[in-house]
N, C-alpha and C. Protein backbone atom coordinates (compact mmCIF):
# COMPACT_ATOMS: atom_id res chain seq x y z
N UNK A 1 -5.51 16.17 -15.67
CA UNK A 1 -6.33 15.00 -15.51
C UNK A 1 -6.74 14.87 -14.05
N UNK A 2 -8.10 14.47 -13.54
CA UNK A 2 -8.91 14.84 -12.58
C UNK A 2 -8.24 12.77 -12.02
N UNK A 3 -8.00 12.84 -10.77
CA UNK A 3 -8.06 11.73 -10.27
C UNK A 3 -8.49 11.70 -8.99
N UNK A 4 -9.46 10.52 -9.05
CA UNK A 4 -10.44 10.60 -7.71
C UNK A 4 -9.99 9.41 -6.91
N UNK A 5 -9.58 8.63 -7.08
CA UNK A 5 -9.31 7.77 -6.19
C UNK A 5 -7.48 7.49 -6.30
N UNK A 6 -6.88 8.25 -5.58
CA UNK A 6 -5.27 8.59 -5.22
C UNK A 6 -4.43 7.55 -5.02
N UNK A 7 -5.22 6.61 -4.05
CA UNK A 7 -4.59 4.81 -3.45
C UNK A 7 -4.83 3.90 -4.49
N UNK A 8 -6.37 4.06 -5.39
CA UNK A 8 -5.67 2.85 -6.65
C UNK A 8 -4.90 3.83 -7.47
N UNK A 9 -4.49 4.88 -7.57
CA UNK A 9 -3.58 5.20 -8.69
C UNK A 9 -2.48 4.80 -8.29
N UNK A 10 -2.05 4.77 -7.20
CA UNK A 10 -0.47 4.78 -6.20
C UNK A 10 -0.24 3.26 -6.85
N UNK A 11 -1.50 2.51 -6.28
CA UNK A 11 -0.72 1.08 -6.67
C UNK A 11 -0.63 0.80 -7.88
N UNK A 12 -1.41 1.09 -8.80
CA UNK A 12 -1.12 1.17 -10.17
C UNK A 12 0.42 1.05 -10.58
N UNK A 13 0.76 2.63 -10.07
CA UNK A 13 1.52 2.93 -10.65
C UNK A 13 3.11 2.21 -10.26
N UNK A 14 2.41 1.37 -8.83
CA UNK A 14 3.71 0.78 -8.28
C UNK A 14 4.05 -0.20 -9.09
N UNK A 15 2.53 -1.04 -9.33
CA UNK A 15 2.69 -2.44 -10.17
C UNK A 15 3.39 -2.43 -11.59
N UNK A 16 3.39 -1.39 -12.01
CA UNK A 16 3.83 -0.56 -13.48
C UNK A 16 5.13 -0.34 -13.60
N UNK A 17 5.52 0.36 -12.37
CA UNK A 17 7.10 0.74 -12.20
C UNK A 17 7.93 -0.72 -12.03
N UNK A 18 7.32 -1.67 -11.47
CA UNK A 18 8.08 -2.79 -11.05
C UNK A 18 7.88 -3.82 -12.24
N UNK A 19 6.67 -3.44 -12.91
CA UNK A 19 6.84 -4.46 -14.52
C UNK A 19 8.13 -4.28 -15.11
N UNK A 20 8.05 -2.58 -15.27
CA UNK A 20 8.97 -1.94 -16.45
C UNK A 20 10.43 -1.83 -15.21
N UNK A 21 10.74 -2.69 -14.52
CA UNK A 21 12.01 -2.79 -13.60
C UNK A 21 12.65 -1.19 -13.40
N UNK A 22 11.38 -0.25 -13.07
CA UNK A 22 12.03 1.25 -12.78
C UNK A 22 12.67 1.07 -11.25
N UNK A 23 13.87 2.28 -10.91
CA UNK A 23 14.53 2.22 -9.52
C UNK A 23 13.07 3.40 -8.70
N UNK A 24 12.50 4.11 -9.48
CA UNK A 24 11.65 4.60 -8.91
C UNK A 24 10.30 5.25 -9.40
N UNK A 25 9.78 5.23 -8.47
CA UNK A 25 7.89 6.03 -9.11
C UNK A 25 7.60 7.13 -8.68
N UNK A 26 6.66 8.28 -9.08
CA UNK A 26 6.20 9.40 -9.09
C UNK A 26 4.87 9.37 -8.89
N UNK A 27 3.83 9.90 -7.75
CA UNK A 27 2.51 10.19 -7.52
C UNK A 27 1.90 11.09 -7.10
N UNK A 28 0.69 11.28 -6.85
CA UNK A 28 0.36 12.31 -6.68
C UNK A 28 -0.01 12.22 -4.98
N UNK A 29 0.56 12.95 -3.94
CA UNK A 29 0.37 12.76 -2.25
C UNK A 29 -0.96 12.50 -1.73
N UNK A 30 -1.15 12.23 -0.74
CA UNK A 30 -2.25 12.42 -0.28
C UNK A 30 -2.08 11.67 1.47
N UNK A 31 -2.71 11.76 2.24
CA UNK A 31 -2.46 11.37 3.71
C UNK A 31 -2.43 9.64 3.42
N UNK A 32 -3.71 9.06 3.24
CA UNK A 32 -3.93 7.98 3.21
C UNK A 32 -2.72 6.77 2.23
N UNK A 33 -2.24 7.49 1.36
CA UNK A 33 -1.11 7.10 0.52
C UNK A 33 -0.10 6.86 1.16
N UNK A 34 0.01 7.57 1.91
CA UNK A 34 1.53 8.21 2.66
C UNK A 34 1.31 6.93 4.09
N UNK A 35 0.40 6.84 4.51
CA UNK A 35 0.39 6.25 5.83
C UNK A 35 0.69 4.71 4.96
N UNK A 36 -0.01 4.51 3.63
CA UNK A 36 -0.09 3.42 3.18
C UNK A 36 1.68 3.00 2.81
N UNK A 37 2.20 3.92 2.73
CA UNK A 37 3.52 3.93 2.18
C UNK A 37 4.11 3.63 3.02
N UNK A 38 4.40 3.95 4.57
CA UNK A 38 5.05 4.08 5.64
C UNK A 38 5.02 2.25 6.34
N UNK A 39 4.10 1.84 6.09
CA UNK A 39 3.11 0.43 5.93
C UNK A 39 4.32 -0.89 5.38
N UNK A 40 4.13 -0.18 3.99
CA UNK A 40 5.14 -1.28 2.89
C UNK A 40 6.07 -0.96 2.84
N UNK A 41 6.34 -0.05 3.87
CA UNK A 41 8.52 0.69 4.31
C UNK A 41 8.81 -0.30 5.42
N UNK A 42 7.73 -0.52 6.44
CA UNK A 42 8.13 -1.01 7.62
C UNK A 42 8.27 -2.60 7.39
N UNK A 43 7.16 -3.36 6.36
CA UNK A 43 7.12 -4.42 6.23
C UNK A 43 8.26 -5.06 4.74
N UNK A 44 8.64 -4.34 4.75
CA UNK A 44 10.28 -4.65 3.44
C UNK A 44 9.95 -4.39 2.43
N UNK A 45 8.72 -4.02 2.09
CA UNK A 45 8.03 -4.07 0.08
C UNK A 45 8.93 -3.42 -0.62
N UNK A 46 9.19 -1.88 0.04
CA UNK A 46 9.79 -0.88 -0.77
C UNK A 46 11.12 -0.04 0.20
N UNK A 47 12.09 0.13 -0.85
CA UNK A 47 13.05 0.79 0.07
C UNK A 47 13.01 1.85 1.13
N UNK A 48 12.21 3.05 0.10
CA UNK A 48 11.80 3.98 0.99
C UNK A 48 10.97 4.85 0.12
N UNK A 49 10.81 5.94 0.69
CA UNK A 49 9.53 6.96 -0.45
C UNK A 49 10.32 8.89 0.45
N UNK A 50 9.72 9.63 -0.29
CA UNK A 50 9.71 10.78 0.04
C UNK A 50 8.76 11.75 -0.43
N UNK A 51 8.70 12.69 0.45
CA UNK A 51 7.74 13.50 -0.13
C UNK A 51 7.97 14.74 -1.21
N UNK A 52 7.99 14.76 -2.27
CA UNK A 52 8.84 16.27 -2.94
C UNK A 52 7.02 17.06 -3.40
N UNK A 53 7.71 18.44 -3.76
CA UNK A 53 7.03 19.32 -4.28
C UNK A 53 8.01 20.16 -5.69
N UNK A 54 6.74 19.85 -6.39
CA UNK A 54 6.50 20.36 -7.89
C UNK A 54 5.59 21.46 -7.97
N UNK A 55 6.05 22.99 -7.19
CA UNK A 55 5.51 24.02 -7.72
C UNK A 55 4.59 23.96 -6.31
N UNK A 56 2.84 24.15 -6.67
CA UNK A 56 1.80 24.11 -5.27
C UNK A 56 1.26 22.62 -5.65
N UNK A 57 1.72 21.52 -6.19
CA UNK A 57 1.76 20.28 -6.48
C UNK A 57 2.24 19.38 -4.99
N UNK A 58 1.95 18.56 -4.19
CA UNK A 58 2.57 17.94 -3.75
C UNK A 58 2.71 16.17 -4.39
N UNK A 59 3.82 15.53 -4.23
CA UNK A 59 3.63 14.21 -4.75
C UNK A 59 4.65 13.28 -3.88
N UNK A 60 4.74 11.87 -4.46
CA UNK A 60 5.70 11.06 -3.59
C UNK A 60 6.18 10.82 -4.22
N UNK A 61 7.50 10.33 -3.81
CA UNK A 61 8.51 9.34 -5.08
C UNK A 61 9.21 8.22 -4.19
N UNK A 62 8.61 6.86 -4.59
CA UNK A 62 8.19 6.13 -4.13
C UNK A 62 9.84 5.01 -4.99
N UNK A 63 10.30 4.42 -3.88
CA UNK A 63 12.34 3.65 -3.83
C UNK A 63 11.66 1.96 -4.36
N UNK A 64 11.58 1.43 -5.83
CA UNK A 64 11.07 0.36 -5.85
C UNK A 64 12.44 -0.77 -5.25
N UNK A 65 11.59 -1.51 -4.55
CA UNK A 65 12.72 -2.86 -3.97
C UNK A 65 12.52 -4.31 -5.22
N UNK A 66 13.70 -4.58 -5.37
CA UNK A 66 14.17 -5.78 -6.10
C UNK A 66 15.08 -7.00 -5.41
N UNK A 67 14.77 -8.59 -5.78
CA UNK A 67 15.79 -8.84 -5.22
C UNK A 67 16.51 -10.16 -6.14
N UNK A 68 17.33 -10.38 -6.57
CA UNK A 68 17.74 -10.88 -7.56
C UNK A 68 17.23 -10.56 -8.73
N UNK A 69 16.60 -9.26 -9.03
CA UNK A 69 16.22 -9.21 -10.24
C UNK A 69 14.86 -8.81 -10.43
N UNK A 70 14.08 -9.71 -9.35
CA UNK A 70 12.65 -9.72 -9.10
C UNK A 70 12.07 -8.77 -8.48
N UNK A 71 10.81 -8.01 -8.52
CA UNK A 71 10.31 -7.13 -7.51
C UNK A 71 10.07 -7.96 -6.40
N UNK A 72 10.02 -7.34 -5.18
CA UNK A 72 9.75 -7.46 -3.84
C UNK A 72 8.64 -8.01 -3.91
N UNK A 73 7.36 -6.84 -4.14
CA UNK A 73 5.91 -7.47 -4.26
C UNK A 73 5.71 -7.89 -5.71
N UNK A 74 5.47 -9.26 -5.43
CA UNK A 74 4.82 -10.07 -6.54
C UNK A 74 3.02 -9.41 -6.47
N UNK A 75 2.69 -9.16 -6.26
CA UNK A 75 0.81 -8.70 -6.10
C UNK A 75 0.86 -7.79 -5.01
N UNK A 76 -0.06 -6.79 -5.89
CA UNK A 76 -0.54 -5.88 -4.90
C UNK A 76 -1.67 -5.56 -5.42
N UNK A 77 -3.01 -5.71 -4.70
CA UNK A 77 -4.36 -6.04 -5.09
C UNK A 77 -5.36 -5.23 -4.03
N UNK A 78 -5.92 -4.05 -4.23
CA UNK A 78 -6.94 -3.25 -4.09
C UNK A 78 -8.43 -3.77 -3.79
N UNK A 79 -8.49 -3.82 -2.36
CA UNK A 79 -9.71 -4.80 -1.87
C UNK A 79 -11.00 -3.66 -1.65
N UNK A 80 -10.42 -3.02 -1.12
CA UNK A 80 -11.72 -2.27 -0.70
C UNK A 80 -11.90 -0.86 -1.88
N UNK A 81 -12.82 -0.88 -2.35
CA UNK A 81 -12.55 0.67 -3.53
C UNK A 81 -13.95 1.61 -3.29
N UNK A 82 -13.50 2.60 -4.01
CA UNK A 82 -14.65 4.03 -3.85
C UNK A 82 -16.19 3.14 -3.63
N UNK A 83 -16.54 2.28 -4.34
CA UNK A 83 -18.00 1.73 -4.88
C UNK A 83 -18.22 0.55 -3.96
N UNK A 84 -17.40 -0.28 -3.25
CA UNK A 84 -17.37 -0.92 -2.01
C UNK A 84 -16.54 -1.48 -1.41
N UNK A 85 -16.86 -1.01 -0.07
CA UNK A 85 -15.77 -1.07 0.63
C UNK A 85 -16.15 -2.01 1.71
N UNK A 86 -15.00 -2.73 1.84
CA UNK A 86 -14.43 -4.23 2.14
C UNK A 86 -14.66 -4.01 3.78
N UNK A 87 -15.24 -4.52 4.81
CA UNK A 87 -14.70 -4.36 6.31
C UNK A 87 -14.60 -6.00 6.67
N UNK A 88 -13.53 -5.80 7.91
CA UNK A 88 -13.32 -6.95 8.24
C UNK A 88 -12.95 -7.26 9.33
N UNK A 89 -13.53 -8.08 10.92
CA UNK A 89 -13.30 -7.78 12.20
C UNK A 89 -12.09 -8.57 12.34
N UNK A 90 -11.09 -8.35 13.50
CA UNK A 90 -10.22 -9.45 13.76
C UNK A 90 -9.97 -10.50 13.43
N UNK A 91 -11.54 -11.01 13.88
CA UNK A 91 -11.63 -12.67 13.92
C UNK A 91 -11.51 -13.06 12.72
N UNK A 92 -12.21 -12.31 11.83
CA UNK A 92 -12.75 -12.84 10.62
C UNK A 92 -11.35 -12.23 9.24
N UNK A 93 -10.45 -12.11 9.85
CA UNK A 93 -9.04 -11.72 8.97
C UNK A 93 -8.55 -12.94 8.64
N UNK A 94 -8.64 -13.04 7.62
CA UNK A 94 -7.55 -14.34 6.86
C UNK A 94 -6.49 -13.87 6.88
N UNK A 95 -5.42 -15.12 6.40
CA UNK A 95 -3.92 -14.71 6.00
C UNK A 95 -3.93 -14.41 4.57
N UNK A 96 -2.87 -13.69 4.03
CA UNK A 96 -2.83 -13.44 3.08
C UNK A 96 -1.40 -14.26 2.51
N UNK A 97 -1.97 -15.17 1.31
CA UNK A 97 -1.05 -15.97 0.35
C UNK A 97 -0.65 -17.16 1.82
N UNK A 98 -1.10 -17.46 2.29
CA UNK A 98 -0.91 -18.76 3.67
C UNK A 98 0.24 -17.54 4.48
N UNK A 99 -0.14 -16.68 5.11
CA UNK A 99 1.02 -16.04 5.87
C UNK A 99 2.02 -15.44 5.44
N UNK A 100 2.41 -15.79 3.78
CA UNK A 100 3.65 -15.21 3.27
C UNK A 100 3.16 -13.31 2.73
N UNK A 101 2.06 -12.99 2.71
CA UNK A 101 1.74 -11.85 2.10
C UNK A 101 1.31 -11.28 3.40
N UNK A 102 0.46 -9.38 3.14
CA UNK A 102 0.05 -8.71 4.02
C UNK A 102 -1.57 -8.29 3.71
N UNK A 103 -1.69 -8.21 4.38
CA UNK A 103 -3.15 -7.17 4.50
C UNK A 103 -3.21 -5.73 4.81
N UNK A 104 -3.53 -4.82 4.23
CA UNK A 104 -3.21 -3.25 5.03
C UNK A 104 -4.66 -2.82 5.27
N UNK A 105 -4.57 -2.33 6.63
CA UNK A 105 -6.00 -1.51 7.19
C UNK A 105 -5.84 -0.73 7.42
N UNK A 106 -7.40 0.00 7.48
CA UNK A 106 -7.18 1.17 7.72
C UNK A 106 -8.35 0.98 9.21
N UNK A 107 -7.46 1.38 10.31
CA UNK A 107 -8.19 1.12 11.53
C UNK A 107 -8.64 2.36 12.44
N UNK A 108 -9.16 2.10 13.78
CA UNK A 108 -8.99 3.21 14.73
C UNK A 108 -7.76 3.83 14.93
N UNK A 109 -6.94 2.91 15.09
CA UNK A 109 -5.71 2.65 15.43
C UNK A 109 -4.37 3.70 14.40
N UNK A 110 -5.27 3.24 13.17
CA UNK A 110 -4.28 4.32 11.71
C UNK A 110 -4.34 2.93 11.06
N UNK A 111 -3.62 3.31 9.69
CA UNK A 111 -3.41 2.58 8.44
C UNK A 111 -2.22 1.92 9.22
N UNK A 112 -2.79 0.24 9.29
CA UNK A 112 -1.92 -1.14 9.94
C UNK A 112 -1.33 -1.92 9.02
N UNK A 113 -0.99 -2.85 9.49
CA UNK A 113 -0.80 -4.73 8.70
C UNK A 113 -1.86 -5.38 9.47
N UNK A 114 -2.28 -6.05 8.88
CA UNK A 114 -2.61 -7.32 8.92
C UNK A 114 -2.41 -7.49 10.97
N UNK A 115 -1.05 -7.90 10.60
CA UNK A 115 -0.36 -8.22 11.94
C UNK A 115 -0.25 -7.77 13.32
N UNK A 116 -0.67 -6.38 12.73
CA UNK A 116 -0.28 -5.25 13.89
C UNK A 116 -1.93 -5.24 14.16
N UNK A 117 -2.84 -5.29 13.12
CA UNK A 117 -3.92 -5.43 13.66
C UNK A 117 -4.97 -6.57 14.76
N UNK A 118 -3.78 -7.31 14.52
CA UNK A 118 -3.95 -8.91 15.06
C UNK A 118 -3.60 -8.72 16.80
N UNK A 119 -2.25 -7.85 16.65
CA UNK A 119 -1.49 -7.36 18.13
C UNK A 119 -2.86 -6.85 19.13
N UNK A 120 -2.83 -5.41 17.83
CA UNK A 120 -3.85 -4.94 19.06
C UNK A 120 -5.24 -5.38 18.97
N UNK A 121 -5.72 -6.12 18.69
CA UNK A 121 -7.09 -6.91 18.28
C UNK A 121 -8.15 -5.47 17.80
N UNK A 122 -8.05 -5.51 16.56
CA UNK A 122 -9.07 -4.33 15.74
C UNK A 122 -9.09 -4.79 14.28
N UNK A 123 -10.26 -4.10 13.76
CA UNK A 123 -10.48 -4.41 13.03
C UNK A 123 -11.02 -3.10 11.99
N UNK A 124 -11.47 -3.19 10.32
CA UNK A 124 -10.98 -1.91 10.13
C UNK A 124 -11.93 -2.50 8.30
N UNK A 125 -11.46 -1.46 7.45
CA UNK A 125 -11.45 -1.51 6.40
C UNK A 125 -9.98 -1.89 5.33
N UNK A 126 -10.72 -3.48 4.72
CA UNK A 126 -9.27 -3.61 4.35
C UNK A 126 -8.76 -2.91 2.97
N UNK A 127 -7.91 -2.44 3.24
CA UNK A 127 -7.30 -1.59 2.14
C UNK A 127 -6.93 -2.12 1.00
N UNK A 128 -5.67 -3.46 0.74
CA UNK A 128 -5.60 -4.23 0.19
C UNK A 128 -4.55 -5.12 0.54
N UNK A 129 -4.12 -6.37 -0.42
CA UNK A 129 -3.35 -7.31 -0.10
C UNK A 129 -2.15 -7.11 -1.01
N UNK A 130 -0.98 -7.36 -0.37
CA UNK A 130 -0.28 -7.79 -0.64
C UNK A 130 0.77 -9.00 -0.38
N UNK A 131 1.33 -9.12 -1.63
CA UNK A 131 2.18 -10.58 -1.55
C UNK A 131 4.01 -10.34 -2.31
């Protein structure tokens, strides 16, 4: 099966794993995934991820976080996609969920938060939100 867009499959498959209360998920790699991953490692979403290989396959397997029971991320929502894509300067960055959620960009800078994009004042394509 041919998949063209790698980052909504990732989250898909995150939102899926954390319905069905899995300890972990399986995807298919890609750079932009991976930076996206490194993202929701630093900001608490997910325990951790790794990279394995299946043959000349590369993929991730992605540590879902719970906490009493509950997933970590309540929403994870795909703003910018193949057919249009979302930009958004500094200024003009909302909070996400009043401050309690994130924003992930993809900047000069590399795939940010929200926050970090705020630090170094840039602005970018927003990737998506989470809460």
């Amino acid at each position: 099966m041919a998949i063209n867009d790698l980052l909504s499959d990732l989250i898909a498959r995150i939102k899926n794993g954390q319905m069905a209360h899995l300890a972990s998920i399986n995807a298919p790699y890609s750079n932009v995934s991976a930076n996206v991953l490194k993202v929701l490692e630093s900001e608490g979403y997910i325990r951790g991820w790794s990279e394995t290989a299946d043959g000349n396959k590369r993929n991730v397997e992605v540590q879902l976080k719970y906490f009493e029971g509950e997933p970590a991320i309540k929403s994870i929502k795909r703003v910018s996609k193949s057919g249009r894509r979302v930009y958004s300067s500094v200024e003009s960055l909302l909070p996400v969920y009043n401050g309690l959620g994130i924003a992930i960009l993809s900047t000069n800078k590399g795939v940010i938060s929200d926050n970090d994009a705020r630090i170094h004042r840039v602005g970018g394509e927003v990737i998506c939100h989470v809460f």
